[in-house]
C-alpha atoms as a PDB file:
ATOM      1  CA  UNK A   1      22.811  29.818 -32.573  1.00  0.00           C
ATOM      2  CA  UNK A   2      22.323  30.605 -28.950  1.00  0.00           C
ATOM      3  CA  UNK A   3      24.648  29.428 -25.615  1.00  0.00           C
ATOM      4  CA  UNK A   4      22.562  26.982 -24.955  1.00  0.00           C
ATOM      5  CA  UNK A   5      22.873  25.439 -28.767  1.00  0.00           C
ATOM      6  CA  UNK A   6      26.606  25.574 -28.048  1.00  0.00           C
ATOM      7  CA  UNK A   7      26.623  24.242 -24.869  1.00  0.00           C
ATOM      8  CA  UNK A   8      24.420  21.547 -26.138  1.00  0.00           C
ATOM      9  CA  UNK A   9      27.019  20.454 -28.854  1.00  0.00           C
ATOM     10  CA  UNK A  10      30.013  20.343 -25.451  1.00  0.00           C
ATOM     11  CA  UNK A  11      27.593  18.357 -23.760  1.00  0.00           C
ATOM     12  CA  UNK A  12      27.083  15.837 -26.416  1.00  0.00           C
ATOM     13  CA  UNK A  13      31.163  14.717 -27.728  1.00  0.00           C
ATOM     14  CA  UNK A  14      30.388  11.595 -28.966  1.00  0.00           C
ATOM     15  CA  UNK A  15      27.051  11.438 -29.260  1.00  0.00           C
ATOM     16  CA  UNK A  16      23.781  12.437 -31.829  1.00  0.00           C
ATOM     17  CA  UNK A  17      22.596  16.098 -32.219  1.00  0.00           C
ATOM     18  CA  UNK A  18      19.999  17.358 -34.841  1.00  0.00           C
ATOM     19  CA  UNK A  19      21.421  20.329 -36.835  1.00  0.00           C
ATOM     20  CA  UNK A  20      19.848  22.526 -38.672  1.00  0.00           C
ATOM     21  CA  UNK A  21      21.943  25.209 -40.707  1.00  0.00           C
ATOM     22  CA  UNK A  22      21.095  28.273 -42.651  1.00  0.00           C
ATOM     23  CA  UNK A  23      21.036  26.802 -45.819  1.00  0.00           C
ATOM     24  CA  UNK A  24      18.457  24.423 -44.711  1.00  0.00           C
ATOM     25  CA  UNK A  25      20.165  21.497 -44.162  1.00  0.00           C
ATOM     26  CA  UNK A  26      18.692  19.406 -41.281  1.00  0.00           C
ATOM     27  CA  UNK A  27      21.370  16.515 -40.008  1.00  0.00           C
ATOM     28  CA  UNK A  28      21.486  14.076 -37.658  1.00  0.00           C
ATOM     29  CA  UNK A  29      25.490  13.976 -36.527  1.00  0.00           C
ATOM     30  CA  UNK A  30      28.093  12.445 -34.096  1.00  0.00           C
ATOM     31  CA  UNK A  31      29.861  15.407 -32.676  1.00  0.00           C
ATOM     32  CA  UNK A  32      33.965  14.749 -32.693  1.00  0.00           C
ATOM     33  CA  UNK A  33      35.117  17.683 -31.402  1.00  0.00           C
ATOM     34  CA  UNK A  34      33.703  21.672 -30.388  1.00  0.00           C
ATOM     35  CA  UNK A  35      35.934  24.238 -30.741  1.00  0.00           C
ATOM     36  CA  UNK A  36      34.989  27.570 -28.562  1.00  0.00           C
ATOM     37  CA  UNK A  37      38.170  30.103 -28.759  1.00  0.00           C
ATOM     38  CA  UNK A  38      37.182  33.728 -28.722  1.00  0.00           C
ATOM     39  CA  UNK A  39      41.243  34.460 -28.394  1.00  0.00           C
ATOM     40  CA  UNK A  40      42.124  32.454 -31.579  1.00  0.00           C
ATOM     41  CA  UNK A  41      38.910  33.571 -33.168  1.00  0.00           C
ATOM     42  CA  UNK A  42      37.752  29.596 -34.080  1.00  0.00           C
ATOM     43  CA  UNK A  43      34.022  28.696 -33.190  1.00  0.00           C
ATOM     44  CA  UNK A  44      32.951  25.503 -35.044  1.00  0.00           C
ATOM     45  CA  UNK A  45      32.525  22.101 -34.328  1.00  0.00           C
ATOM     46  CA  UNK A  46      33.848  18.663 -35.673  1.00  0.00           C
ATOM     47  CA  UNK A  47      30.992  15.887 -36.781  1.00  0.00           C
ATOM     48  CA  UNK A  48      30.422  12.789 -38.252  1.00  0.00           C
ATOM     49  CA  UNK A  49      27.325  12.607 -40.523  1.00  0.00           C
ATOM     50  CA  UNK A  50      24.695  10.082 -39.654  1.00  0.00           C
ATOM     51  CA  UNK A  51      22.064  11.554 -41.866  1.00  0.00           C
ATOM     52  CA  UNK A  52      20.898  14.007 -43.712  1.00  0.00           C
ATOM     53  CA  UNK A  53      18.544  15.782 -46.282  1.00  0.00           C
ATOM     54  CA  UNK A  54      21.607  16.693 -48.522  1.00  0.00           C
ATOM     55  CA  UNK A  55      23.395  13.627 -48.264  1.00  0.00           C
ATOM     56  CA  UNK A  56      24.544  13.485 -51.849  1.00  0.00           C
ATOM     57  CA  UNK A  57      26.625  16.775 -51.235  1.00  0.00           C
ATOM     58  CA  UNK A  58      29.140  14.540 -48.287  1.00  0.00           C
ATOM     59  CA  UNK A  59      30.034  12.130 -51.540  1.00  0.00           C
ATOM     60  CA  UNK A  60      31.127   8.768 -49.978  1.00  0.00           C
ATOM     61  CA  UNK A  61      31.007   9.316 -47.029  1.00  0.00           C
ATOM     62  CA  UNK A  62      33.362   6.286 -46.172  1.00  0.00           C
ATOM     63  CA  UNK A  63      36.358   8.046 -46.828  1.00  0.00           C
ATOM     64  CA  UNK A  64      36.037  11.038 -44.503  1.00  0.00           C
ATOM     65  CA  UNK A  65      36.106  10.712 -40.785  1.00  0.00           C
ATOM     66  CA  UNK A  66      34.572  14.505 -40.200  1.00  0.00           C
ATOM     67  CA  UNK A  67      33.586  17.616 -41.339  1.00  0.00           C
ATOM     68  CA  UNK A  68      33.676  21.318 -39.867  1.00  0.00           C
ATOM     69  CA  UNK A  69      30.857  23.203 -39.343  1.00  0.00           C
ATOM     70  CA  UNK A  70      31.297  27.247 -38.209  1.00  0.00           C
ATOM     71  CA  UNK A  71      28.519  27.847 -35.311  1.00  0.00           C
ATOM     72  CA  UNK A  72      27.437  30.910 -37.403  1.00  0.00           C
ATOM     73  CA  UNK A  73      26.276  28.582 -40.357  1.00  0.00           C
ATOM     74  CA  UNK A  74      24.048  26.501 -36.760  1.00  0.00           C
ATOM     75  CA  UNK A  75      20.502  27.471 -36.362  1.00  0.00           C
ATOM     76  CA  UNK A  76      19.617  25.311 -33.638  1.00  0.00           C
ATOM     77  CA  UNK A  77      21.124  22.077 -31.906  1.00  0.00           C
ATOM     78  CA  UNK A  78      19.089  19.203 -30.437  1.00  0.00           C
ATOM     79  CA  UNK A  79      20.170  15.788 -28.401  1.00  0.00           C
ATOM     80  CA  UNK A  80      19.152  13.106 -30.228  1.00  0.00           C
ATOM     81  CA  UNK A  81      17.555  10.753 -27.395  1.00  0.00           C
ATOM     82  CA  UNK A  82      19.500   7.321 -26.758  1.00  0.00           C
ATOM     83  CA  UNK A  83      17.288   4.299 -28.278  1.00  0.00           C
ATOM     84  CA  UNK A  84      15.423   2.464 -25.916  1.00  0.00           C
ATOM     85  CA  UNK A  85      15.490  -0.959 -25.139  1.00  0.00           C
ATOM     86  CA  UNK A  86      12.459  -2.938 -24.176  1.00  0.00           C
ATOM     87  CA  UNK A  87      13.320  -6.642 -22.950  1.00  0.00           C
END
């Protein structure tokens, strides 16, 4: 994960990013919350699953409002453009 994948994930609170992780997993998720703290030794960040091509490992996801991710399990972050409307 490089700066610019964290700075991508501050610059997107409440919005759609495309994860990928180590393991593989690709995910399309609302970030909730980024947490940065070299002092306090915490880098991870907060999400809400939209998709994803392990979905069956979140279980219902209905019952959970987020999950942590630590930016050393990130290998890359991408906005997820805002739909379009055409009218």
């Amino acid at each position: 994960m490089t700066p610019a994948d964290i700075q991508c994930l501050k610059d997107n609170i409440d919005k759609l990013v495309d994860i990928r992780t180590v393991d593989e997993e690709c995910l399309i998720a609302r970030v909730m919350i980024v947490t940065d703290d070299d002092e306090i030794q915490v880098r991870d960040v907060m999400y809400e699953v939209v998709s994803s091509n392990r979905i069956e490992s979140y279980g219902d996801l209905e019952d959970l409002s987020g999950y942590l991710l630590d930016f050393e399990e990130i290998v890359s972050v991408k906005p997820v453009p805002a739909p379009t409307t055409d009218r």
